[in-house]
PDB file of N, CA and C in Angstrom:
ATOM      1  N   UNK A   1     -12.477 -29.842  -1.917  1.00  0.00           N
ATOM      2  CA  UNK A   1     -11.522 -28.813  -1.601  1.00  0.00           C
ATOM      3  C   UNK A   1     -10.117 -29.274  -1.992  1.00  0.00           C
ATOM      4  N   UNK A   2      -9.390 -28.617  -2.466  1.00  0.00           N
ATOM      5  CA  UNK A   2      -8.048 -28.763  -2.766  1.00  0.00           C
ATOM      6  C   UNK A   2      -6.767 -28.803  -1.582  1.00  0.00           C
ATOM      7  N   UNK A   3      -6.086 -29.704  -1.493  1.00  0.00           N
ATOM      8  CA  UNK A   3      -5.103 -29.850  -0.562  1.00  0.00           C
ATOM      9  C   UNK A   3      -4.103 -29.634  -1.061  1.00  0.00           C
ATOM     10  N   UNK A   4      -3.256 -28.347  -0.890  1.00  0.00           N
ATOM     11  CA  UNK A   4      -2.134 -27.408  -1.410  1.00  0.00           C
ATOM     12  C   UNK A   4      -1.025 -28.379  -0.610  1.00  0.00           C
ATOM     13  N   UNK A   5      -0.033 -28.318  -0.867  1.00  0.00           N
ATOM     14  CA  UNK A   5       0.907 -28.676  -0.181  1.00  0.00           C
ATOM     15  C   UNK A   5       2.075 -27.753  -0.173  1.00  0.00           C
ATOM     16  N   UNK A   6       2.229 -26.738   0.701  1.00  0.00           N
ATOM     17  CA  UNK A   6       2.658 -25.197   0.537  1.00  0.00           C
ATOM     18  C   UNK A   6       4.272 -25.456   1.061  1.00  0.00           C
ATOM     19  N   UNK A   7       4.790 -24.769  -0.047  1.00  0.00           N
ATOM     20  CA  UNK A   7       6.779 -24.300   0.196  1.00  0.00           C
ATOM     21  C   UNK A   7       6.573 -23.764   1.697  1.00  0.00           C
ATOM     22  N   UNK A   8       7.970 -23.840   1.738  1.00  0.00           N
ATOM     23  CA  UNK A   8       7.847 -23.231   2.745  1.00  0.00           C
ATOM     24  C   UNK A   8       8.350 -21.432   2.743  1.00  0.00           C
ATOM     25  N   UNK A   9       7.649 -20.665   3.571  1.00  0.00           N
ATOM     26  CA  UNK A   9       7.315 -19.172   3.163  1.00  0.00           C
ATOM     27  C   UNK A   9       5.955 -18.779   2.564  1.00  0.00           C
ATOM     28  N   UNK A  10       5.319 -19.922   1.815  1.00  0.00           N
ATOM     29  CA  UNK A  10       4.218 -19.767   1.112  1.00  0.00           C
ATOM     30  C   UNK A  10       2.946 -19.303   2.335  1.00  0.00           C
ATOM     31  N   UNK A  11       2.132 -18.515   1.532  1.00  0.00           N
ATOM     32  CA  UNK A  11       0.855 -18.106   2.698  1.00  0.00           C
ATOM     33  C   UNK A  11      -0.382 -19.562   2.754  1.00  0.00           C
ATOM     34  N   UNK A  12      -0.463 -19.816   3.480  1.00  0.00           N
ATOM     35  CA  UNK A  12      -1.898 -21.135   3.092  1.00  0.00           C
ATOM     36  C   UNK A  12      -3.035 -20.180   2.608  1.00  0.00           C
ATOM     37  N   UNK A  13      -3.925 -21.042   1.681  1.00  0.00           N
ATOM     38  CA  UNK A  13      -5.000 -20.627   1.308  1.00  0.00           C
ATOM     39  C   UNK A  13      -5.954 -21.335   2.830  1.00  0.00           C
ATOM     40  N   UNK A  14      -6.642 -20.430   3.467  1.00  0.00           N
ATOM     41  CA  UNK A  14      -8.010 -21.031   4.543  1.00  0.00           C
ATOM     42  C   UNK A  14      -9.091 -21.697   3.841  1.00  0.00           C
ATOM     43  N   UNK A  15      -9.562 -22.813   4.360  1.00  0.00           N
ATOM     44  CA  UNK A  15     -10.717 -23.120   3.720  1.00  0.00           C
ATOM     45  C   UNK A  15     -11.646 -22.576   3.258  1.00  0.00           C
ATOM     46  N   UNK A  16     -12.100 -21.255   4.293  1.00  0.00           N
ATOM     47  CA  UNK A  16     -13.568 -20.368   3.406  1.00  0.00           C
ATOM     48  C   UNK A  16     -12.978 -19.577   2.108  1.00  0.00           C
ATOM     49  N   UNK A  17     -11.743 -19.147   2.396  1.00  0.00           N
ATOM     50  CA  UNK A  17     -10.588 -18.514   1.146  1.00  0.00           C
ATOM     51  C   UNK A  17     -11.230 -19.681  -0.037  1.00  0.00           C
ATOM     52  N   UNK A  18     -11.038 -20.699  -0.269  1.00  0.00           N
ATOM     53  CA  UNK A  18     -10.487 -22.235  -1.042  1.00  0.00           C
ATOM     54  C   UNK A  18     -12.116 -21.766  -1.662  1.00  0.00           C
ATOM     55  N   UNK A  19     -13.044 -22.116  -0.985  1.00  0.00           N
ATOM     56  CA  UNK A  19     -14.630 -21.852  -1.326  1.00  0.00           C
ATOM     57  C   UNK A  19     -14.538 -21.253  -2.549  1.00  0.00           C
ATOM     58  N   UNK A  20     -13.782 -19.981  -2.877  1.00  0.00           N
ATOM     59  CA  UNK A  20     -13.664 -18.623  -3.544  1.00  0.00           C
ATOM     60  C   UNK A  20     -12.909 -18.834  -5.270  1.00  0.00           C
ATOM     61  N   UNK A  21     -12.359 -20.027  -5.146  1.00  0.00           N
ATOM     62  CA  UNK A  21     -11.657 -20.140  -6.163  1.00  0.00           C
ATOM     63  C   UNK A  21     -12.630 -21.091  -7.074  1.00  0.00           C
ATOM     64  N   UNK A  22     -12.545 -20.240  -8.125  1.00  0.00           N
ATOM     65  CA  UNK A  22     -13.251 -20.080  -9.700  1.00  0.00           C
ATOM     66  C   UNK A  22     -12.771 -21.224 -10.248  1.00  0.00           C
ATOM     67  N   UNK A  23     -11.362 -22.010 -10.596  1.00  0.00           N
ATOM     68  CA  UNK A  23     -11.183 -22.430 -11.674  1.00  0.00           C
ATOM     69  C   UNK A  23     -11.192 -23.754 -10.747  1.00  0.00           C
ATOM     70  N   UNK A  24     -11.926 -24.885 -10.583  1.00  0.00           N
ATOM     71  CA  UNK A  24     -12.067 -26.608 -10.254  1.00  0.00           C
ATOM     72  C   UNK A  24     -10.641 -27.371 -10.481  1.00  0.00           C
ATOM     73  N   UNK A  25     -10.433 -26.536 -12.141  1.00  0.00           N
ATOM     74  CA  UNK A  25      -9.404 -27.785 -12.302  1.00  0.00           C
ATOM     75  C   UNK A  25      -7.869 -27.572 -11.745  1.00  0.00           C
ATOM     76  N   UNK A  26      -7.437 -26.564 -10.883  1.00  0.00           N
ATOM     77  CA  UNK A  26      -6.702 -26.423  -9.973  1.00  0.00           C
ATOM     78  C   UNK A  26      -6.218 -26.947  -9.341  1.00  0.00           C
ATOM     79  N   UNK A  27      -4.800 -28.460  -9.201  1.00  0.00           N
ATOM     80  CA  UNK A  27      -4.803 -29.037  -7.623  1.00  0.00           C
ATOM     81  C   UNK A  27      -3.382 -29.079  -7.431  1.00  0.00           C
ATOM     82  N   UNK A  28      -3.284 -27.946  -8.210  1.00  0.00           N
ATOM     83  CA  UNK A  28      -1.513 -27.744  -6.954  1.00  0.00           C
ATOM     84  C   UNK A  28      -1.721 -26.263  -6.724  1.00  0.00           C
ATOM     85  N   UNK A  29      -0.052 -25.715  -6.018  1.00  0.00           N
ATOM     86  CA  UNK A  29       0.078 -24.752  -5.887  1.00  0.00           C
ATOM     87  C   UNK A  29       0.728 -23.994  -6.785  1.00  0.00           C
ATOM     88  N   UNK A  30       1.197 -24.700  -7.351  1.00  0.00           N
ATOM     89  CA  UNK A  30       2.341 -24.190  -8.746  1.00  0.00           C
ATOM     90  C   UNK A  30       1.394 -24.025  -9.485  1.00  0.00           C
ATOM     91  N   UNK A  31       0.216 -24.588 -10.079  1.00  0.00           N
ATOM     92  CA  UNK A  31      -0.973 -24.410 -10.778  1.00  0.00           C
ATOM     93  C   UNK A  31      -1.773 -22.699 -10.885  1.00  0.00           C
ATOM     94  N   UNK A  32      -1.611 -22.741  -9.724  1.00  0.00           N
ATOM     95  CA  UNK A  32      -2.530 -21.678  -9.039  1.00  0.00           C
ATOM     96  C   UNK A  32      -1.372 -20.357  -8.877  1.00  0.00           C
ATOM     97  N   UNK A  33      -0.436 -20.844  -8.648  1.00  0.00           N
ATOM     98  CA  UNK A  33       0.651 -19.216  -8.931  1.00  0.00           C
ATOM     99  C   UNK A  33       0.609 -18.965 -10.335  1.00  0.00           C
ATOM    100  N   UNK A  34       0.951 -19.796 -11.717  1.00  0.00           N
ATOM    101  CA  UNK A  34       0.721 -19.628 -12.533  1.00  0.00           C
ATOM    102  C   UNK A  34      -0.180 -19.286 -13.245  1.00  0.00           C
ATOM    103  N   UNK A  35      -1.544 -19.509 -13.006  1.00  0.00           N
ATOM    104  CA  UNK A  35      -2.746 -18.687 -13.253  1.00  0.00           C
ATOM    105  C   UNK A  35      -2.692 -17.175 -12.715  1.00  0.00           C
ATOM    106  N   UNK A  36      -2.923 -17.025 -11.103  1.00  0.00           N
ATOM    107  CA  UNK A  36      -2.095 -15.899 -10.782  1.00  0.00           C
ATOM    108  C   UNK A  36      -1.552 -14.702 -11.296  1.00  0.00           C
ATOM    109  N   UNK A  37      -0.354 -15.298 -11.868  1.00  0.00           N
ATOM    110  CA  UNK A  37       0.971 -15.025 -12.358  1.00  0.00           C
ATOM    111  C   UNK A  37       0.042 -14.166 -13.961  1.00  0.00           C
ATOM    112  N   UNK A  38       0.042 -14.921 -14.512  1.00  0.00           N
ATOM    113  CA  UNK A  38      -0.852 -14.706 -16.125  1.00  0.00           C
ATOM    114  C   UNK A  38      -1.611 -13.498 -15.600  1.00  0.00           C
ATOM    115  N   UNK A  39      -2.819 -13.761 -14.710  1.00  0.00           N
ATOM    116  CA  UNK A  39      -4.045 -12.485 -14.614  1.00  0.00           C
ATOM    117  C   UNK A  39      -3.609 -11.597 -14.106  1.00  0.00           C
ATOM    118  N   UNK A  40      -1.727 -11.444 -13.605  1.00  0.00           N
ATOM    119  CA  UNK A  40      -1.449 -10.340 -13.045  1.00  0.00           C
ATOM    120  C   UNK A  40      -0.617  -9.504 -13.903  1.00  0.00           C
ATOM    121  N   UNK A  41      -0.017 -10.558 -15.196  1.00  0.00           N
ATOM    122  CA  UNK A  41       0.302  -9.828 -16.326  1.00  0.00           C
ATOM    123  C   UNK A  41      -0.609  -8.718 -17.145  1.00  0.00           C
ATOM    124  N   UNK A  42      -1.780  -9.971 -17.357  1.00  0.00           N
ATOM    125  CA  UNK A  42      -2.803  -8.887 -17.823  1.00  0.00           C
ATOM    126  C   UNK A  42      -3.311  -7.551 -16.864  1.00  0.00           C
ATOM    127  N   UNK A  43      -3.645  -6.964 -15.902  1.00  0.00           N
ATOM    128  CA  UNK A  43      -3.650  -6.308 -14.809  1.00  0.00           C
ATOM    129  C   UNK A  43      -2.592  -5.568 -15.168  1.00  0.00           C
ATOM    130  N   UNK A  44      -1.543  -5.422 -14.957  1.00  0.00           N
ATOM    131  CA  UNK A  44      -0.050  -4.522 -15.814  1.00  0.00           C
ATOM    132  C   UNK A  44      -0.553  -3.936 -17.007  1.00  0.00           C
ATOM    133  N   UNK A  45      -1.248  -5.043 -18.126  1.00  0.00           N
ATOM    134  CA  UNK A  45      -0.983  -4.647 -19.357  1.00  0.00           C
ATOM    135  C   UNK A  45      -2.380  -3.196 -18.986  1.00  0.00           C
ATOM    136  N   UNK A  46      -3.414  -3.582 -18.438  1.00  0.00           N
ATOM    137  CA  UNK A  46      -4.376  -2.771 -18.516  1.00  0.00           C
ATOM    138  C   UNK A  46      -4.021  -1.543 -17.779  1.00  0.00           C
ATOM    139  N   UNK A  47      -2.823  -1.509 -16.649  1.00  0.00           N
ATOM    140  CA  UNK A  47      -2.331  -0.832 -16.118  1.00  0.00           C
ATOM    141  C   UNK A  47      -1.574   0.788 -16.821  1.00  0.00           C
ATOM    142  N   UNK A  48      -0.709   0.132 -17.921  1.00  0.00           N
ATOM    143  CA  UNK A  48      -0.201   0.615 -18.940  1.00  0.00           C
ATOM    144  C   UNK A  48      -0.885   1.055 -20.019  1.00  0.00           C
ATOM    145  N   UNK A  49      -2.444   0.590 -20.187  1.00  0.00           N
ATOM    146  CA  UNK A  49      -2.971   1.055 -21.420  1.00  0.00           C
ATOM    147  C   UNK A  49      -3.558   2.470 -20.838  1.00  0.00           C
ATOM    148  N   UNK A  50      -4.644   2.189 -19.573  1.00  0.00           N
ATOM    149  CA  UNK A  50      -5.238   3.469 -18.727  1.00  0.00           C
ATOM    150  C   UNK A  50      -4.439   4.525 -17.860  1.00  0.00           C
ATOM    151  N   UNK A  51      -3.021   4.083 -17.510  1.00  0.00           N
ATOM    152  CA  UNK A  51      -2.161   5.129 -16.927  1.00  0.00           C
ATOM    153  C   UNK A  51      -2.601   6.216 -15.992  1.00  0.00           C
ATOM    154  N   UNK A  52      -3.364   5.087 -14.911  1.00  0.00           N
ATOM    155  CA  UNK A  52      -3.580   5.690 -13.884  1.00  0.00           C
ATOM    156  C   UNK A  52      -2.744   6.887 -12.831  1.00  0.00           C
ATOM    157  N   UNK A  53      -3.646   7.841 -12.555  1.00  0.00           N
ATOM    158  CA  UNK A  53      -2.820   8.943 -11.690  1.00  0.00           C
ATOM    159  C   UNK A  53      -3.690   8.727 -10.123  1.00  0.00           C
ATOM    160  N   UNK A  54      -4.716   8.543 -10.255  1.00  0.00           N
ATOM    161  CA  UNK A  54      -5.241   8.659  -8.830  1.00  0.00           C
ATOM    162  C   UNK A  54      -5.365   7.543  -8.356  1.00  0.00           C
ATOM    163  N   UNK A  55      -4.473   6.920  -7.731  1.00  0.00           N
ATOM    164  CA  UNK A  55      -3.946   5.246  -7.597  1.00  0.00           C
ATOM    165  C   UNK A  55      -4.339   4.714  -6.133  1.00  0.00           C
ATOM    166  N   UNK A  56      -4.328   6.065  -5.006  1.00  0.00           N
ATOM    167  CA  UNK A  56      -4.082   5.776  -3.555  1.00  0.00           C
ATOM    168  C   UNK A  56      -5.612   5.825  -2.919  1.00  0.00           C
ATOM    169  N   UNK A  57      -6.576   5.102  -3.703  1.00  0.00           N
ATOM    170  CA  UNK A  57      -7.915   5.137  -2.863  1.00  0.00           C
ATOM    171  C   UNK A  57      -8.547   3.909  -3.137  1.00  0.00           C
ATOM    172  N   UNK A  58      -9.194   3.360  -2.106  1.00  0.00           N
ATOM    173  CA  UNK A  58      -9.813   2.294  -2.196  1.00  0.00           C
ATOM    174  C   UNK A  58     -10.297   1.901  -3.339  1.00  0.00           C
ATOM    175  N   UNK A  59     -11.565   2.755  -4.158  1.00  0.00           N
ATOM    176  CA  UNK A  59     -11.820   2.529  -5.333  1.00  0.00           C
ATOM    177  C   UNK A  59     -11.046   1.376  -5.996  1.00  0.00           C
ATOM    178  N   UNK A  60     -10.063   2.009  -6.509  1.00  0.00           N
ATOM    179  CA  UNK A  60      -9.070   1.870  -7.138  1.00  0.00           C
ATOM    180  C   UNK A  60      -8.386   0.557  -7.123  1.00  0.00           C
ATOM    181  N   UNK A  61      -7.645   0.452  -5.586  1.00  0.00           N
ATOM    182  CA  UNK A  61      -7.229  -0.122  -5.424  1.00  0.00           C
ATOM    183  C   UNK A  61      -7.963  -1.717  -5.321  1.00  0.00           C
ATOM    184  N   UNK A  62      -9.212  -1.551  -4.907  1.00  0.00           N
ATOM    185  CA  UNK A  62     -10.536  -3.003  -5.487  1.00  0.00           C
ATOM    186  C   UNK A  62     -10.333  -2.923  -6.828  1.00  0.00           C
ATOM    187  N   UNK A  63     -10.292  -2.269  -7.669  1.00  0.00           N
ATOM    188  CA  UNK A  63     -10.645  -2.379  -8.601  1.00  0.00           C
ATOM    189  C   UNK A  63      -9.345  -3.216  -9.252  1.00  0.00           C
ATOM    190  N   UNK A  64      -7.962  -2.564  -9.345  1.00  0.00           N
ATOM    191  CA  UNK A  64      -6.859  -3.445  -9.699  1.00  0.00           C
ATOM    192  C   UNK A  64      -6.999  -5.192  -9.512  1.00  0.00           C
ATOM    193  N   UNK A  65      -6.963  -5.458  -7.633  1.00  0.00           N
ATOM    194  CA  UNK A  65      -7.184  -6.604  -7.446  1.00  0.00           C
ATOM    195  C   UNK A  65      -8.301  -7.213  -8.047  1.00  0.00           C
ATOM    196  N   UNK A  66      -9.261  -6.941  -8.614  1.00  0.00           N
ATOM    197  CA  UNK A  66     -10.344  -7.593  -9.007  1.00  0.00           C
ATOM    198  C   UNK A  66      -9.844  -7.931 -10.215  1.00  0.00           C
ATOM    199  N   UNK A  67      -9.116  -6.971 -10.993  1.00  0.00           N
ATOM    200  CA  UNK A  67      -8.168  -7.255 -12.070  1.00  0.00           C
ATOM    201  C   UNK A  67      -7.562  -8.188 -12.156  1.00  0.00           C
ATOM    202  N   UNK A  68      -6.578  -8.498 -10.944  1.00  0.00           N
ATOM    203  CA  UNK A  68      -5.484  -9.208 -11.010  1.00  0.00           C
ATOM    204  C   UNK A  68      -6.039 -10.814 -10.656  1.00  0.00           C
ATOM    205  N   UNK A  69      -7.116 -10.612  -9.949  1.00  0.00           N
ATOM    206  CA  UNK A  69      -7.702 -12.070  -9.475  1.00  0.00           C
ATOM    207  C   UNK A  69      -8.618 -12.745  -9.645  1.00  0.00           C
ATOM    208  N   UNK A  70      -9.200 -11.551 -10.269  1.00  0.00           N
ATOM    209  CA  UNK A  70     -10.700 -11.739 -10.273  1.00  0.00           C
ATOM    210  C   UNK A  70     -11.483 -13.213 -11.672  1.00  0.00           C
ATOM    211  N   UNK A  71     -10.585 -13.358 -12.553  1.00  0.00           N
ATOM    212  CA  UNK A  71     -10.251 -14.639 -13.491  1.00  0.00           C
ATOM    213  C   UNK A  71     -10.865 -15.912 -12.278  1.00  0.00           C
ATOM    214  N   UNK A  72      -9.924 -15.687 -10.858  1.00  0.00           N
ATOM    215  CA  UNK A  72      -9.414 -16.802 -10.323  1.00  0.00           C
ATOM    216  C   UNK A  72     -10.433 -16.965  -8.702  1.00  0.00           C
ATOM    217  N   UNK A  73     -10.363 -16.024  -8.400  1.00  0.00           N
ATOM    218  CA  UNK A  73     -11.187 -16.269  -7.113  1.00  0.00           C
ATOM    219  C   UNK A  73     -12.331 -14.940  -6.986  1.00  0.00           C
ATOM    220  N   UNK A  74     -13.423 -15.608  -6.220  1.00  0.00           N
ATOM    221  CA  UNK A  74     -14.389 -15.257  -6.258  1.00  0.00           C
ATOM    222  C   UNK A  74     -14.724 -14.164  -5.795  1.00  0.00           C
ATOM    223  N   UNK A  75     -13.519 -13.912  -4.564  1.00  0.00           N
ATOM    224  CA  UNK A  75     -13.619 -12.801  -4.048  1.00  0.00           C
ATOM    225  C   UNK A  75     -12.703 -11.764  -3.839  1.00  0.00           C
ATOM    226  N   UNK A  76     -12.093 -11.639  -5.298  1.00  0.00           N
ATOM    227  CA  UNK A  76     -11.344 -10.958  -5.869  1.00  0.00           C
ATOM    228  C   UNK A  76     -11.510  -9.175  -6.058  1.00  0.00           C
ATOM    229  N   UNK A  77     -11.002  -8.329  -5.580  1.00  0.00           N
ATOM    230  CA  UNK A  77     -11.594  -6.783  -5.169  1.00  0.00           C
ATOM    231  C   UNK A  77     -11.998  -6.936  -4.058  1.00  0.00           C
ATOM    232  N   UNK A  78     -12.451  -7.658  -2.896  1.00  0.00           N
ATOM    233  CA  UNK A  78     -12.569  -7.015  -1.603  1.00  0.00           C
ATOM    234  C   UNK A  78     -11.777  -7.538  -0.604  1.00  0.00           C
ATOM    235  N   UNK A  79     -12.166  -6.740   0.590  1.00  0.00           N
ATOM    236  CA  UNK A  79     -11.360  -6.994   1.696  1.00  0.00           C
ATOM    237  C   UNK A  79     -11.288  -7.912   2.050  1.00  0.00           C
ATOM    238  N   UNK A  80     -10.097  -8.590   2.504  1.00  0.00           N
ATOM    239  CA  UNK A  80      -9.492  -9.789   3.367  1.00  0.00           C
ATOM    240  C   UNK A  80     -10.386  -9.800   4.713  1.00  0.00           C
ATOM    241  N   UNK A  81     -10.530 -11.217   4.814  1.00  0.00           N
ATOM    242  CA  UNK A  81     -11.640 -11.189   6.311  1.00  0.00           C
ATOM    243  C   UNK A  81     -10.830 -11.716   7.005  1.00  0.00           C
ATOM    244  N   UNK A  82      -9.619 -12.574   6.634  1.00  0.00           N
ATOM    245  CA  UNK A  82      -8.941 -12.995   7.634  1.00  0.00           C
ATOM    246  C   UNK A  82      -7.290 -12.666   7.449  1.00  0.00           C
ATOM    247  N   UNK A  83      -6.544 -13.230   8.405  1.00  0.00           N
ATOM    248  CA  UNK A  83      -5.037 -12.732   9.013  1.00  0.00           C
ATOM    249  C   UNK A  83      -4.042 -13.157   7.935  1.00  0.00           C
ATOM    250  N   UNK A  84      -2.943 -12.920   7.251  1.00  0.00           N
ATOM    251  CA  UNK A  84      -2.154 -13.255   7.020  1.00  0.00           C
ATOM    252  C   UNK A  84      -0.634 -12.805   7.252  1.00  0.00           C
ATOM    253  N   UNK A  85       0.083 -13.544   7.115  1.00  0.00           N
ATOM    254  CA  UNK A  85       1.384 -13.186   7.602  1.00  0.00           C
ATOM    255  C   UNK A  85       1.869 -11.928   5.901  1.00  0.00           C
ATOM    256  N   UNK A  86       1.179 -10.848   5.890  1.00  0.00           N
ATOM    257  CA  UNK A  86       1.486  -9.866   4.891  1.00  0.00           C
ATOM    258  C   UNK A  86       1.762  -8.901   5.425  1.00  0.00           C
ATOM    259  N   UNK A  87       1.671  -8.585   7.074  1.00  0.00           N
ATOM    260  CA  UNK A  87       2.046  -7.507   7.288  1.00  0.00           C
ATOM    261  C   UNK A  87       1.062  -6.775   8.533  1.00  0.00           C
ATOM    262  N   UNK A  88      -0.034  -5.879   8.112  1.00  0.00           N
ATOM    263  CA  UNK A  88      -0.665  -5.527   9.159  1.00  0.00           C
ATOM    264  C   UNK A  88      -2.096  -6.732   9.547  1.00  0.00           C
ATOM    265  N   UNK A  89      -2.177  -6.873  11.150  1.00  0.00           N
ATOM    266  CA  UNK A  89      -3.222  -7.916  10.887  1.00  0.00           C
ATOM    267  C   UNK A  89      -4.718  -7.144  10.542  1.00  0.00           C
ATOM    268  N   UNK A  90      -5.470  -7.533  10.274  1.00  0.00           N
ATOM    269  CA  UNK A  90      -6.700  -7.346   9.637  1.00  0.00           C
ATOM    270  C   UNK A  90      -7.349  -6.464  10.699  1.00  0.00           C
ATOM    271  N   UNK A  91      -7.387  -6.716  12.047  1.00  0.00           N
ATOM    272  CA  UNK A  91      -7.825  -6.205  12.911  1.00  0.00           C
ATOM    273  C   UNK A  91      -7.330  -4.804  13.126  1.00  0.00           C
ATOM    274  N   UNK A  92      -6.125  -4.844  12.324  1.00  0.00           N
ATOM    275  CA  UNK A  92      -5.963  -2.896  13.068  1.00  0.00           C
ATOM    276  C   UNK A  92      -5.686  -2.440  11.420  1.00  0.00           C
ATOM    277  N   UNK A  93      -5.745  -2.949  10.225  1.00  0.00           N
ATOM    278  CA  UNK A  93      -5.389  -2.279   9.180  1.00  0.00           C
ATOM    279  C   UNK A  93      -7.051  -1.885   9.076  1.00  0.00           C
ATOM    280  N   UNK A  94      -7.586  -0.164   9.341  1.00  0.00           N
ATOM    281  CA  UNK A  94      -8.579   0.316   8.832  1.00  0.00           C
ATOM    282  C   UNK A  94      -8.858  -0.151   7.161  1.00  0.00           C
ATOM    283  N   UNK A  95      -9.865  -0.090   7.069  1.00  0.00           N
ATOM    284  CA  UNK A  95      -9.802  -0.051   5.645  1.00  0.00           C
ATOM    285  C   UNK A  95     -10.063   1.589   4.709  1.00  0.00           C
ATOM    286  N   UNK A  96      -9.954   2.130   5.949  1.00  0.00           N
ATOM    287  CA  UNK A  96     -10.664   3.752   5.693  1.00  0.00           C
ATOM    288  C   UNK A  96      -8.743   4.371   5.226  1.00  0.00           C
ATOM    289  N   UNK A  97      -8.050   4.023   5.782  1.00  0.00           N
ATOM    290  CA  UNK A  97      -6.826   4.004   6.089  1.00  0.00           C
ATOM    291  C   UNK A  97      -5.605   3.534   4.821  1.00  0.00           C
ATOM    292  N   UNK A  98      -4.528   4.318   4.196  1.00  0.00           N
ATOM    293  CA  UNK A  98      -3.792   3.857   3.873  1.00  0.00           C
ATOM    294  C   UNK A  98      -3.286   2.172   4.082  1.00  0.00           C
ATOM    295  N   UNK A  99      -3.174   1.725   5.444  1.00  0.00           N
ATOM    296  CA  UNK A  99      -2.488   1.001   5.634  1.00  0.00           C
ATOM    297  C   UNK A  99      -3.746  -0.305   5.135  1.00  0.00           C
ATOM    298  N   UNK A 100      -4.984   0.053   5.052  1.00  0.00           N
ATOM    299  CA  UNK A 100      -6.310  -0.599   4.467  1.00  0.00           C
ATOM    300  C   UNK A 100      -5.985  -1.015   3.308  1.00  0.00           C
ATOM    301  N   UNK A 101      -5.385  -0.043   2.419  1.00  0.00           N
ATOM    302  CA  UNK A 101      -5.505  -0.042   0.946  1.00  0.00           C
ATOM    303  C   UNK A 101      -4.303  -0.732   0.458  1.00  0.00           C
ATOM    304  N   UNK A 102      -2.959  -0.968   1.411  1.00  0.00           N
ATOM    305  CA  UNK A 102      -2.068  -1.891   0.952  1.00  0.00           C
ATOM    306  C   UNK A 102      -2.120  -3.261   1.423  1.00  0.00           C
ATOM    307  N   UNK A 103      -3.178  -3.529   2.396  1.00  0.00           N
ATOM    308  CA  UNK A 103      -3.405  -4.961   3.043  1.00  0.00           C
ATOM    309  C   UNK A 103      -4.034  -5.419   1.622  1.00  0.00           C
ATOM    310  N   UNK A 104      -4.813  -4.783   0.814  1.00  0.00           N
ATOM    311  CA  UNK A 104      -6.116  -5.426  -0.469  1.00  0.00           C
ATOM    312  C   UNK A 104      -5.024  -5.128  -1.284  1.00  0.00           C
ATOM    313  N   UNK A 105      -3.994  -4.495  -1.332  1.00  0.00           N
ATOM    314  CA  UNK A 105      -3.145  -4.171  -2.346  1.00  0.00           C
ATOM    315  C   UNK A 105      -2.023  -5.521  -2.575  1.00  0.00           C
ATOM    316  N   UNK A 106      -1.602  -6.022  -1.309  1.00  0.00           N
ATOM    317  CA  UNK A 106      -1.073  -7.362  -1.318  1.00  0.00           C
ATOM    318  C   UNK A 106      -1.452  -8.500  -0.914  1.00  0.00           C
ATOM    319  N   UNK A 107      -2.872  -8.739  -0.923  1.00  0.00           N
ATOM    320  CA  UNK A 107      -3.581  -9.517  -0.084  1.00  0.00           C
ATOM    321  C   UNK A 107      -4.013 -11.043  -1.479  1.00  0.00           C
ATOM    322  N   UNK A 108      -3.252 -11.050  -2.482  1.00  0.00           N
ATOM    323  CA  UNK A 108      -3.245 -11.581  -3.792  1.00  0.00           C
ATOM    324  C   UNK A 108      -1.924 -12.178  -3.829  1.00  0.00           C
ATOM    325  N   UNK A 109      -1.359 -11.708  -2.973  1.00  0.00           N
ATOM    326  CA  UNK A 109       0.576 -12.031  -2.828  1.00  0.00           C
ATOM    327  C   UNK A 109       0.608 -13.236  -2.133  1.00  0.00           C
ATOM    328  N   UNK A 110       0.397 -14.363  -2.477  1.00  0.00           N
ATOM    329  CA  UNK A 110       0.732 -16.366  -2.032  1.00  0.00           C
ATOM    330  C   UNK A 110       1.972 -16.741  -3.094  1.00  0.00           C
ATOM    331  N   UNK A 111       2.939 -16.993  -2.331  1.00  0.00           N
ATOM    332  CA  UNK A 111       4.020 -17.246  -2.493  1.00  0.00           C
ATOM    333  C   UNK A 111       3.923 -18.704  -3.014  1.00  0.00           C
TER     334      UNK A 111
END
């Protein structure tokens, strides 16, 4: 397992999270924003080629993140199982729910 040594503001990756990540040769955090960073360029670019209109439904919104992460961790497109300091906790953001679809919408956001 990789031992991040996180800025401060940064979200920690959890150990069962850590499980999830695709690329081995990974062992910083600057490493891992920069990969990130890249698969979220591409994610834009595909963004811009398909010019999505029906943006605000789950579908969708898995589908982007799987985009944006999916290079990098394993469990890239679905729901967050656990808490982060992003906003709503896991326990009351429905996933049936708007406020569902922006928890998976920023749930890729590690500072």
């Amino acid at each position: 397992m990789i031992d991040f040594k996180y800025p401060e503001g940064a979200t920690p990756i959890d150990p069962d999270e850590a499980e999830g990540l695709l690329l081995t040769h990974i062992t910083t955090h600057g490493e891992l924003n920069r990969w990130e960073q890249d698969n979220i360029v591409e994610a834009m670019a595909w963004i811009d080629k398909i010019k999505p209109t029906n943006i605000l439904n789950e579908q969708f919104i898995k589908q982007l993140h799987k985009r944006m992460f999916g290079n990098i961790w394993r469990w890239a497109g679905q729901f967050r199982l656990s808490d982060k300091n992003l906003g709503a906790l896991i326990r009351v953001a429905n996933p049936g729910r708007f406020s569902g679809l922006v928890c998976i919408a920023l749930s890729g956001q590690r500072s």
